[in-house]
C-alpha atoms as a PDB file:
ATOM      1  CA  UNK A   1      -9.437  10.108  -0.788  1.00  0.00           C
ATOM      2  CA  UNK A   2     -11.480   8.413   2.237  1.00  0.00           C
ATOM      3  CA  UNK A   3     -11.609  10.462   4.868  1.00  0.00           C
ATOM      4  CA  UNK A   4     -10.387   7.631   7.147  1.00  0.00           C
ATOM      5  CA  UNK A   5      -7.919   6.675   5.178  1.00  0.00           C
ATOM      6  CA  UNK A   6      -6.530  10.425   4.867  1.00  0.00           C
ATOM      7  CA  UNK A   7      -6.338  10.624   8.396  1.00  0.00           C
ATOM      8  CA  UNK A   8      -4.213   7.739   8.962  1.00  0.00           C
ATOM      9  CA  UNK A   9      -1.920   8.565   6.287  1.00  0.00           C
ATOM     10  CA  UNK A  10      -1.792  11.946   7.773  1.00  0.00           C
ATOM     11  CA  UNK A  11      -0.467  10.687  11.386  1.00  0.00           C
ATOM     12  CA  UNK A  12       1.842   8.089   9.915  1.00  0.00           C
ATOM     13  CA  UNK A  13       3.763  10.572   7.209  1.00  0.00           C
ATOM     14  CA  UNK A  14       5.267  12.462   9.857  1.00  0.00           C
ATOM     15  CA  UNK A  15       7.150   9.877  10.882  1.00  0.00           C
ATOM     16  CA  UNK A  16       8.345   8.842   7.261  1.00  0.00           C
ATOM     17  CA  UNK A  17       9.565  12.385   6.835  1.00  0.00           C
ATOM     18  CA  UNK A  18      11.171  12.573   9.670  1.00  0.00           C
ATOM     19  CA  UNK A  19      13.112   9.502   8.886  1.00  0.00           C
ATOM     20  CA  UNK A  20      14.185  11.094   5.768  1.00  0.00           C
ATOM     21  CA  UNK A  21      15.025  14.472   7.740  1.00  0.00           C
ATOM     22  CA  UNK A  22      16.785  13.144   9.933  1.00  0.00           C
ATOM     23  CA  UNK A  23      20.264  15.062   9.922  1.00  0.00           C
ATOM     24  CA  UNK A  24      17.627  18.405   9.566  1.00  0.00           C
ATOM     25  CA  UNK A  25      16.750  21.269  11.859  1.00  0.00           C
ATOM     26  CA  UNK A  26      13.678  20.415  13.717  1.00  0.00           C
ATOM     27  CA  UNK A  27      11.842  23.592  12.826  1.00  0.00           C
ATOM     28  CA  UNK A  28      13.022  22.605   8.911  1.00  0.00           C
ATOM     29  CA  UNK A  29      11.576  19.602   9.390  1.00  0.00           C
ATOM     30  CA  UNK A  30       8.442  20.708  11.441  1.00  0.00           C
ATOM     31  CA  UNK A  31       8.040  23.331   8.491  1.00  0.00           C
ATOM     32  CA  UNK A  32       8.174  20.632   5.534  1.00  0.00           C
ATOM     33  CA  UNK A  33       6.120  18.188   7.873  1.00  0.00           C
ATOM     34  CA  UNK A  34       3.176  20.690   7.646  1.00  0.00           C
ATOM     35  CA  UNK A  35       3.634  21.232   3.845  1.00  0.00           C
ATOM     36  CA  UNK A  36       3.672  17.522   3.061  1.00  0.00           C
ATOM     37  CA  UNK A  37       0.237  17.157   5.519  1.00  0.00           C
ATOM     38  CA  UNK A  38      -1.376  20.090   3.724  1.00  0.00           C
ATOM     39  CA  UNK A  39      -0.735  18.739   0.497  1.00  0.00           C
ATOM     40  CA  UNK A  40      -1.630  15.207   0.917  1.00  0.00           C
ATOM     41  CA  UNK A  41      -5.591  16.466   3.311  1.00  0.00           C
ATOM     42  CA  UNK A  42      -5.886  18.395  -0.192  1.00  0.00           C
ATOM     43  CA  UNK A  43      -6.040  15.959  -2.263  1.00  0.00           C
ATOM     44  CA  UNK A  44      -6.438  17.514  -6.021  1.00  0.00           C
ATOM     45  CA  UNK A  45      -6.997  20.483  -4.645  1.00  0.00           C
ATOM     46  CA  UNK A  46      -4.670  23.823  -4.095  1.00  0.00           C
ATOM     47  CA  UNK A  47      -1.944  23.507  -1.474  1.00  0.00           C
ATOM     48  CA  UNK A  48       1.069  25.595  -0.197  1.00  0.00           C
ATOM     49  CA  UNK A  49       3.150  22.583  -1.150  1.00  0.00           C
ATOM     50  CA  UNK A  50       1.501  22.684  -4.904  1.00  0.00           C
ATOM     51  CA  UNK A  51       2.357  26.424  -5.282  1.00  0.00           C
ATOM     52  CA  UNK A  52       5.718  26.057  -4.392  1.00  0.00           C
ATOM     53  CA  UNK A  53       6.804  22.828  -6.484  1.00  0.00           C
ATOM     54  CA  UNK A  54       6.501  21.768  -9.696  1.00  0.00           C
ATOM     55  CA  UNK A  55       4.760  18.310 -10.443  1.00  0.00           C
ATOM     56  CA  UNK A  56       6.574  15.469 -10.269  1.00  0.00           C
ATOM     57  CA  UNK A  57       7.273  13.492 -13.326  1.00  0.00           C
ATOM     58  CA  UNK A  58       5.796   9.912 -13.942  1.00  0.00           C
ATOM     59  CA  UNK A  59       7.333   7.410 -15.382  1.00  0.00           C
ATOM     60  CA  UNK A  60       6.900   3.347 -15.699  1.00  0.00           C
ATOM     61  CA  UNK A  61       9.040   0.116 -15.272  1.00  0.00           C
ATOM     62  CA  UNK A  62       9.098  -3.061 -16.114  1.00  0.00           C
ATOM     63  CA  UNK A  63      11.933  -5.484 -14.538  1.00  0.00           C
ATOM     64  CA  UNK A  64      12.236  -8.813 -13.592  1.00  0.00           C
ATOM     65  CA  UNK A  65      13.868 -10.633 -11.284  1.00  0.00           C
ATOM     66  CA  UNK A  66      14.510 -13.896 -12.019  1.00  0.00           C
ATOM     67  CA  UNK A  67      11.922 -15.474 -14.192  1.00  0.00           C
ATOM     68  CA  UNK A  68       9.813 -12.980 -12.408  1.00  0.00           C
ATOM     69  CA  UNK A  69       7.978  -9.772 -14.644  1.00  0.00           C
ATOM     70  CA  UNK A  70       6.790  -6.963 -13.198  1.00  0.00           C
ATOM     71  CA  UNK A  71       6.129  -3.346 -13.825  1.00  0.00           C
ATOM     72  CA  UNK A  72       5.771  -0.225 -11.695  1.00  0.00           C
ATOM     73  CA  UNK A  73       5.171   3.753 -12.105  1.00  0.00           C
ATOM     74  CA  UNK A  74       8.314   6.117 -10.538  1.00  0.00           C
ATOM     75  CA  UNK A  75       7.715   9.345  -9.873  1.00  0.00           C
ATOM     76  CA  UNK A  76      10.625  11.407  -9.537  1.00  0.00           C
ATOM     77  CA  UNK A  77      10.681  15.096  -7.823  1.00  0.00           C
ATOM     78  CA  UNK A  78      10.913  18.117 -10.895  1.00  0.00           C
ATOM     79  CA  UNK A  79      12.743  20.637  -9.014  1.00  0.00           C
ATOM     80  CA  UNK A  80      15.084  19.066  -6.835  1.00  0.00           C
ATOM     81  CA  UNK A  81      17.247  16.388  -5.536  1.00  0.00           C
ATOM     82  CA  UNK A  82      15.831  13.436  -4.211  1.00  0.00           C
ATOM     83  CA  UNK A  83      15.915  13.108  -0.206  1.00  0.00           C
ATOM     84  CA  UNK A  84      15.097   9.538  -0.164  1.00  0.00           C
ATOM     85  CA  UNK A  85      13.209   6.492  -1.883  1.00  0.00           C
ATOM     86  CA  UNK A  86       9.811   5.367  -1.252  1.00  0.00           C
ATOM     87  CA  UNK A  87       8.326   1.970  -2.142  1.00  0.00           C
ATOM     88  CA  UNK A  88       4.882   2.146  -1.898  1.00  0.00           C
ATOM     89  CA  UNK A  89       2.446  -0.929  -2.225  1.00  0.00           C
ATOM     90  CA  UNK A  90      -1.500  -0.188  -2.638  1.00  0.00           C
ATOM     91  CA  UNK A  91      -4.099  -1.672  -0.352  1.00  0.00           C
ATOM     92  CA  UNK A  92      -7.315  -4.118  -1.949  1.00  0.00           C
ATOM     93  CA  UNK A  93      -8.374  -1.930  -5.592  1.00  0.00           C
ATOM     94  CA  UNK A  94      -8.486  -3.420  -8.883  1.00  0.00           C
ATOM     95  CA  UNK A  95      -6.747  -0.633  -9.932  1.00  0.00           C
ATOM     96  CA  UNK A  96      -3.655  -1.127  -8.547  1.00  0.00           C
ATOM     97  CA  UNK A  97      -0.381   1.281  -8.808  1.00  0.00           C
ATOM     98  CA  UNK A  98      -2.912   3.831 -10.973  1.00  0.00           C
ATOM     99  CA  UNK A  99      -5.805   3.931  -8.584  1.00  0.00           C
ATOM    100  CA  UNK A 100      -6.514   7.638  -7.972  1.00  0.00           C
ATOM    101  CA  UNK A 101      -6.110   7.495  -4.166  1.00  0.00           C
ATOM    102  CA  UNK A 102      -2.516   5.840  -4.570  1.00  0.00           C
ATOM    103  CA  UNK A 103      -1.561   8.279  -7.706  1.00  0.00           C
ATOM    104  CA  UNK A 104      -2.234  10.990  -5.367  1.00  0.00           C
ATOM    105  CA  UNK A 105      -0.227  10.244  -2.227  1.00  0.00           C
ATOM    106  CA  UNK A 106       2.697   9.021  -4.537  1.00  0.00           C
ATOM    107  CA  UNK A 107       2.673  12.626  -6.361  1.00  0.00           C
ATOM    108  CA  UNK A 108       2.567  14.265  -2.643  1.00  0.00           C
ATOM    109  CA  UNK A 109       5.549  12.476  -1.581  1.00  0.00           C
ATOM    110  CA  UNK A 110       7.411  12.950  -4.897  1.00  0.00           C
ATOM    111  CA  UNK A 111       6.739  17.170  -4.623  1.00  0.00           C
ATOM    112  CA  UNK A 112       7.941  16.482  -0.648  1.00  0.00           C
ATOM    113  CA  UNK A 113      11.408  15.351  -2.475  1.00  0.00           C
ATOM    114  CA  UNK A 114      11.058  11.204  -2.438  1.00  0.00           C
ATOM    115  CA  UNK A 115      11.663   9.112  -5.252  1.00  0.00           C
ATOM    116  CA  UNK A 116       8.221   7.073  -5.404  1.00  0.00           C
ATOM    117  CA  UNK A 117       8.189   3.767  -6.655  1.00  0.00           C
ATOM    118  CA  UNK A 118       4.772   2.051  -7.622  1.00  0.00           C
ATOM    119  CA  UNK A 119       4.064  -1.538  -8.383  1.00  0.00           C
ATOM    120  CA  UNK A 120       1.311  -3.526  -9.156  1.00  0.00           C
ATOM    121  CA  UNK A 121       1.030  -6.309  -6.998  1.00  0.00           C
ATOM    122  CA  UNK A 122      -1.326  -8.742  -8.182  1.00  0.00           C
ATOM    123  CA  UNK A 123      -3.036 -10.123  -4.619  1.00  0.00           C
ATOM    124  CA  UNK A 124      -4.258  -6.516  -3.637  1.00  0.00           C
ATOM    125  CA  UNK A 125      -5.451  -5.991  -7.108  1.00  0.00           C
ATOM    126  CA  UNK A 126      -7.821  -9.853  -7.731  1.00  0.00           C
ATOM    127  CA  UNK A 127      -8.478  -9.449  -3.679  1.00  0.00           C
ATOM    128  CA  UNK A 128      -6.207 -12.947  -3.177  1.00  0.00           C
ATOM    129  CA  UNK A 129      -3.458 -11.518  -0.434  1.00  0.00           C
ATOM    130  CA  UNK A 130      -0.552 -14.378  -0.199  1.00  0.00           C
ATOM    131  CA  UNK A 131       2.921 -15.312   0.373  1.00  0.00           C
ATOM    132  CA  UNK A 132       3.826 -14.312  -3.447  1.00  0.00           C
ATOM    133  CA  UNK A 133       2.683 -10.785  -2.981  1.00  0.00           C
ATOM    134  CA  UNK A 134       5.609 -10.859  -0.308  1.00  0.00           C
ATOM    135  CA  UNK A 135       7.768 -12.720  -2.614  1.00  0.00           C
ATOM    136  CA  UNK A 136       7.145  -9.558  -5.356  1.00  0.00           C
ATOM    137  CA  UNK A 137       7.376  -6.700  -3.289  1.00  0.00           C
ATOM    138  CA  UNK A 138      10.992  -8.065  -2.125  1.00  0.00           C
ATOM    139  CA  UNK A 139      11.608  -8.394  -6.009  1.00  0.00           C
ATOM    140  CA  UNK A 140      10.491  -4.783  -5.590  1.00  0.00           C
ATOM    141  CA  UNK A 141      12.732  -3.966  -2.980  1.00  0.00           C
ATOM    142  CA  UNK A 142      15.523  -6.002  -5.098  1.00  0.00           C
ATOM    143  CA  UNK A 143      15.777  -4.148  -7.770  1.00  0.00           C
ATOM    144  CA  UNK A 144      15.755  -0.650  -6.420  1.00  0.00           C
ATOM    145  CA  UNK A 145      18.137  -1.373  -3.984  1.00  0.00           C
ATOM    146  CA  UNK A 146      20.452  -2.467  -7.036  1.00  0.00           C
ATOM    147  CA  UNK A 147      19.845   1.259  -8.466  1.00  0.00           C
ATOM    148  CA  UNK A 148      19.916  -0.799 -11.799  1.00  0.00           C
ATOM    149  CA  UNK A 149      18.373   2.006 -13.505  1.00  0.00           C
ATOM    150  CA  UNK A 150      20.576   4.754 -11.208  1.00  0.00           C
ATOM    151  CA  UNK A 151      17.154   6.355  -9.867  1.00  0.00           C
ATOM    152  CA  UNK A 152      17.205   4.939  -6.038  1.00  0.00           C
ATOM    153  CA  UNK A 153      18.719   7.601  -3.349  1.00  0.00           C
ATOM    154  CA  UNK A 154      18.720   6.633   0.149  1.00  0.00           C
ATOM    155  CA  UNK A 155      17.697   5.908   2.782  1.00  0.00           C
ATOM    156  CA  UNK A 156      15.008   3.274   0.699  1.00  0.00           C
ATOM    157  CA  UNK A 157      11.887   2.770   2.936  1.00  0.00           C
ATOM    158  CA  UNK A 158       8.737   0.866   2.350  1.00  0.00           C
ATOM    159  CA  UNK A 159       5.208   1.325   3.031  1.00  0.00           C
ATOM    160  CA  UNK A 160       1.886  -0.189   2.379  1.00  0.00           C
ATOM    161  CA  UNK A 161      -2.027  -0.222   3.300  1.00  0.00           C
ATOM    162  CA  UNK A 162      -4.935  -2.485   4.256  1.00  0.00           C
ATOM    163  CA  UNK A 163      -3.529  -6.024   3.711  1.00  0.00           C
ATOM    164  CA  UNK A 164      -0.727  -5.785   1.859  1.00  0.00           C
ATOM    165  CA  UNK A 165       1.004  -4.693   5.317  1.00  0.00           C
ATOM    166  CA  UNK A 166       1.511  -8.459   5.987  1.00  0.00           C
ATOM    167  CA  UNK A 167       3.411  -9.567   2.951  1.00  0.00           C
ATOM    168  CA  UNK A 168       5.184  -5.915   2.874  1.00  0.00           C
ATOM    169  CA  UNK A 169       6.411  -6.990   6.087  1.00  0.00           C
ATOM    170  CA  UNK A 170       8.026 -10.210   5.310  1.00  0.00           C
ATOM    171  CA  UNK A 171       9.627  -9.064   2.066  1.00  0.00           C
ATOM    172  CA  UNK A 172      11.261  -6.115   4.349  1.00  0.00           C
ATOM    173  CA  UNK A 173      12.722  -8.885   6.505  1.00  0.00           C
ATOM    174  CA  UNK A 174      14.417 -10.885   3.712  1.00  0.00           C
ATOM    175  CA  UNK A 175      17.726 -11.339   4.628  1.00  0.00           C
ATOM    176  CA  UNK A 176      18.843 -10.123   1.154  1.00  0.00           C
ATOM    177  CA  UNK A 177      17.478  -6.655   1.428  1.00  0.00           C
ATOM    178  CA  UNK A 178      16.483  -6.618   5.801  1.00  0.00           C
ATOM    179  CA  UNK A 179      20.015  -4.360   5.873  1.00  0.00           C
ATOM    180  CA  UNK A 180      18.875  -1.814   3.140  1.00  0.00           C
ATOM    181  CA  UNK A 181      15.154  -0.977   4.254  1.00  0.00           C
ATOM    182  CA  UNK A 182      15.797   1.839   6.593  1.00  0.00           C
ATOM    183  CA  UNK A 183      12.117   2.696   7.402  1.00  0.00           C
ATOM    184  CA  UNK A 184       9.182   0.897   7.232  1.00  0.00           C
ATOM    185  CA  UNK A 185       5.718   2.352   7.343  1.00  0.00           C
ATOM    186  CA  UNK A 186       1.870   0.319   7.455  1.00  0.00           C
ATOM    187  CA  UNK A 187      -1.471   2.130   7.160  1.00  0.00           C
ATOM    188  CA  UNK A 188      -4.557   0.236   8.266  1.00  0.00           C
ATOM    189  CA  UNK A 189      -2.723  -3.154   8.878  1.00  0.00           C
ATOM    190  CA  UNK A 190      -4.336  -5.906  10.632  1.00  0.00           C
ATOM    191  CA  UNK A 191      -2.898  -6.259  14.089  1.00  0.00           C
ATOM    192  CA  UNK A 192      -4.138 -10.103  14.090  1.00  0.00           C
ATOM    193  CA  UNK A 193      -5.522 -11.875  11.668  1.00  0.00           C
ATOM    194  CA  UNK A 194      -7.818 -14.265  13.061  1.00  0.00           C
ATOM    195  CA  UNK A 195      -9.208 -10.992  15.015  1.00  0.00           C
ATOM    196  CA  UNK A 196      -9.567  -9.102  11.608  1.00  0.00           C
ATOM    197  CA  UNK A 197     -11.091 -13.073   9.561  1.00  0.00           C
ATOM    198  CA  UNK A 198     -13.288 -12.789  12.642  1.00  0.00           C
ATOM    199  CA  UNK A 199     -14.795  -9.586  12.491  1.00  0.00           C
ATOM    200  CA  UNK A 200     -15.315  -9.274   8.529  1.00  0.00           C
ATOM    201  CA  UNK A 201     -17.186 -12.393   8.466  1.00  0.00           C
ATOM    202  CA  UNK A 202     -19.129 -11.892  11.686  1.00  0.00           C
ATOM    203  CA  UNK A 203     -19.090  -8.707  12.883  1.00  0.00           C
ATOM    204  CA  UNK A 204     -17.629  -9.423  16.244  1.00  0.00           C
ATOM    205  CA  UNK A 205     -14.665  -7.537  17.335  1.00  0.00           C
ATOM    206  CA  UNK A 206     -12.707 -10.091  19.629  1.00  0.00           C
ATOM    207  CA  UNK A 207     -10.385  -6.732  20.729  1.00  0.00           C
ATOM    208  CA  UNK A 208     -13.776  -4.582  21.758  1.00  0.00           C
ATOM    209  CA  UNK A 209     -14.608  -6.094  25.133  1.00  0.00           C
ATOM    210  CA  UNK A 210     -17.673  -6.581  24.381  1.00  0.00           C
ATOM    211  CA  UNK A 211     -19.995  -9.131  24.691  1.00  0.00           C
ATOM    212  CA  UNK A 212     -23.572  -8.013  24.298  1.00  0.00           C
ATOM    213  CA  UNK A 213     -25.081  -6.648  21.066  1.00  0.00           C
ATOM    214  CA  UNK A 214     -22.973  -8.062  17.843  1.00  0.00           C
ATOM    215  CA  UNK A 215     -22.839  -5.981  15.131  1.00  0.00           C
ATOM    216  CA  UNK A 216     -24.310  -6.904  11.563  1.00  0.00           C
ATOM    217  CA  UNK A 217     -21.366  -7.606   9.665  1.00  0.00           C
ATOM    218  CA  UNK A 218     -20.316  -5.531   6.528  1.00  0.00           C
ATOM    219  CA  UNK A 219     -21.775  -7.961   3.916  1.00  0.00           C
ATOM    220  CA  UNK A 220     -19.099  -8.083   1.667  1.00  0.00           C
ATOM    221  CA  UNK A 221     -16.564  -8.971   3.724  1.00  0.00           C
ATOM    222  CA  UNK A 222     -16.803 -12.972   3.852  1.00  0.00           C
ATOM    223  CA  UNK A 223     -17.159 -12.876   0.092  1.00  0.00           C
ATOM    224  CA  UNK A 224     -13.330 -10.817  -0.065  1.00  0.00           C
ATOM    225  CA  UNK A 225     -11.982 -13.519   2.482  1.00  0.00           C
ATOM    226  CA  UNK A 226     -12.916 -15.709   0.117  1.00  0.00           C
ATOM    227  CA  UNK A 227     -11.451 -14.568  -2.937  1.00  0.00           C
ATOM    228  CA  UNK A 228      -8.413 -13.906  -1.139  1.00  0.00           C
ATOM    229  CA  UNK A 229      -8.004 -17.792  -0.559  1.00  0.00           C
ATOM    230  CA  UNK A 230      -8.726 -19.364  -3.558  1.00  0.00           C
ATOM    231  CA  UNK A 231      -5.290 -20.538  -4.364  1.00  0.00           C
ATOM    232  CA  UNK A 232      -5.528 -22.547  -0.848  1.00  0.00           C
ATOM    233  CA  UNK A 233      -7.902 -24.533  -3.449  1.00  0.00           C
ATOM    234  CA  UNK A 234      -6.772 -27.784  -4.901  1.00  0.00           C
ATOM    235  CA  UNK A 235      -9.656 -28.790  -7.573  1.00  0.00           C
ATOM    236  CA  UNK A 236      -9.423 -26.178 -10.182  1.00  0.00           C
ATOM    237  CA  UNK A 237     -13.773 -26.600 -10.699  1.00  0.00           C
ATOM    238  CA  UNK A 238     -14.194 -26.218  -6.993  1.00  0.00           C
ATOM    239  CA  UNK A 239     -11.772 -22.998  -7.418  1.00  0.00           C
ATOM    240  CA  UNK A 240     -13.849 -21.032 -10.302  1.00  0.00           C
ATOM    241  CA  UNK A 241     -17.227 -22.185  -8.742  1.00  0.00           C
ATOM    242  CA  UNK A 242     -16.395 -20.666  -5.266  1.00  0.00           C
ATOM    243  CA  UNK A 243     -15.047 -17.231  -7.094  1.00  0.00           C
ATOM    244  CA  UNK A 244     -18.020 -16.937  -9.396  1.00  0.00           C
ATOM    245  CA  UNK A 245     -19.913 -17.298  -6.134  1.00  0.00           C
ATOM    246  CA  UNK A 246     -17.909 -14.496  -4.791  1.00  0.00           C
ATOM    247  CA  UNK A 247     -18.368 -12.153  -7.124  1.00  0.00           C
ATOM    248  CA  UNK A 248     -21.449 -12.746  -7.857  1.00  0.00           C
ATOM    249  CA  UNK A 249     -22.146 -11.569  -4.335  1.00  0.00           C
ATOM    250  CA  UNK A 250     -19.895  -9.004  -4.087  1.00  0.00           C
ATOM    251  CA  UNK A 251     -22.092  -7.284  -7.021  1.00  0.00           C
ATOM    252  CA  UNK A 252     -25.379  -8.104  -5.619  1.00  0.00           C
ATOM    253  CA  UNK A 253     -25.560  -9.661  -2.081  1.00  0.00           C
ATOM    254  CA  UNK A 254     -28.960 -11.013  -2.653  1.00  0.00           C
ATOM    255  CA  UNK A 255     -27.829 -12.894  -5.683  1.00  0.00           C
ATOM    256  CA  UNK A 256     -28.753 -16.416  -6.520  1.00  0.00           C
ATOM    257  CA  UNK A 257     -26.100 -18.370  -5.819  1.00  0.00           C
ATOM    258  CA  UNK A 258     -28.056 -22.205  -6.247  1.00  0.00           C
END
């Protein structure tokens, strides 16, 4: 796992556990704070938390919801009774719900006693963030709330990372499943997102104050703003031009592109 990313995850889970711990003894909860941050700055590796559980077990979804297929991994805890429900959406990988860093932090909060539930959601995943990524996670959201399959315990929270904060957001608002999110948690969001189009395809952070030397700007970064708005694209020719451009790029900035 990043080192960055680690770090943020580790400062934000306190909260989510504390949400769930709620009605607990704050050294209880101070104790199983400190085994769920151990586990998760671990990684693969040994922890106190790892010793002391057994592994969660994995399994997958699929459910619709309306005329609407989808499919997700849920990892339940082995050796005890679930404390709460997690949804939790992954950030820009083409991996999706099985990339390595999500599997991880999923099987961390499943051993810390949360039912973990893990969809693909297709936007993160082709690096094309829109409204229908909101529209699925609330499908998300829908169907565990219904405890269709009897898994869900509450309270049900949601969290997400990178970009998929902004259409987690607006599904948690939905006015059909607002009342039965209890927590909501975001991990390297975008505060504003002209700020964060700005800096990726410039380099120029409007929020730093300053106003002298502009960075170079990480490469790559105009190329995913593209890709993530190719559906605002009406001629389908125009559409597969721009994203072999993209791509192209993405795999070799100094690329041909003519």
């Amino acid at each position: 796992m990043n080192p960055l990313f680690r770090r943020a995850v580790l400062i934000l889970v306190v909260t989510l556990l504390g949400a769930a711990l709620a009605g607990c003894g704050s050294v209880h909860r101070g104790y199983e704070s400190m085994l769920l941050l151990g586990d998760v700055q671990s990684g693969a590796e040994s922890s106190r938390l790892k010793n002391i559980t057994e592994k969660p077990e994995r399994s997958t979804v699929a459910y619709a919801v309306g005329d609407r297929e989808h499919v997700a991994d849920v990892y339940q805890p082995a050796d005890r009774e679930p404390r709460g429900t997690l949804v939790l959406i992954h950030g820009f990988t083409e991996h999706g719900r099985r990339d390595p860093r999500l599997v991880e932090f999923a099987t961390s909060m499943a051993r810390a006693g949360f039912t973990v539930i893990t969809p693909d959601v297709e936007g993160p995943m082709t690096m094309a963030v829109g409204l229908r990524d909101a529209r699925h996670i609330q499908d998300t959201l829908e169907y565990v709330v219904a405890e269709q399959d009897g898994f869900a315990t509450e309270p049900v929270g949601l969290m997400a990372f990178s970009f998929a904060v902004g259409p987690a957001v607006i599904a948690a608002k939905a006015p059909n499943v607002a009342e039965d999110v209890a927590f909501l948690v975001a991990v390297g969001g975008y505060y504003d997102i002209e700020d964060a189009i700005t800096y990726v395809t410039t380099g120029v952070d409007p929020r730093s104050g300053r106003q002298d030397t502009v960075p170079e700007p990480r490469r790559e970064g105009k190329w995913v703003v593209l890709l993530s708005q190719l559906d605002r694209i009406d001629d389908p020719r125009d559409r597969e031009l721009l994203r072999e451009i993209a791509e192209t790029r993405l795999e070799n900035p100094g690329a041909q592109v003519d």
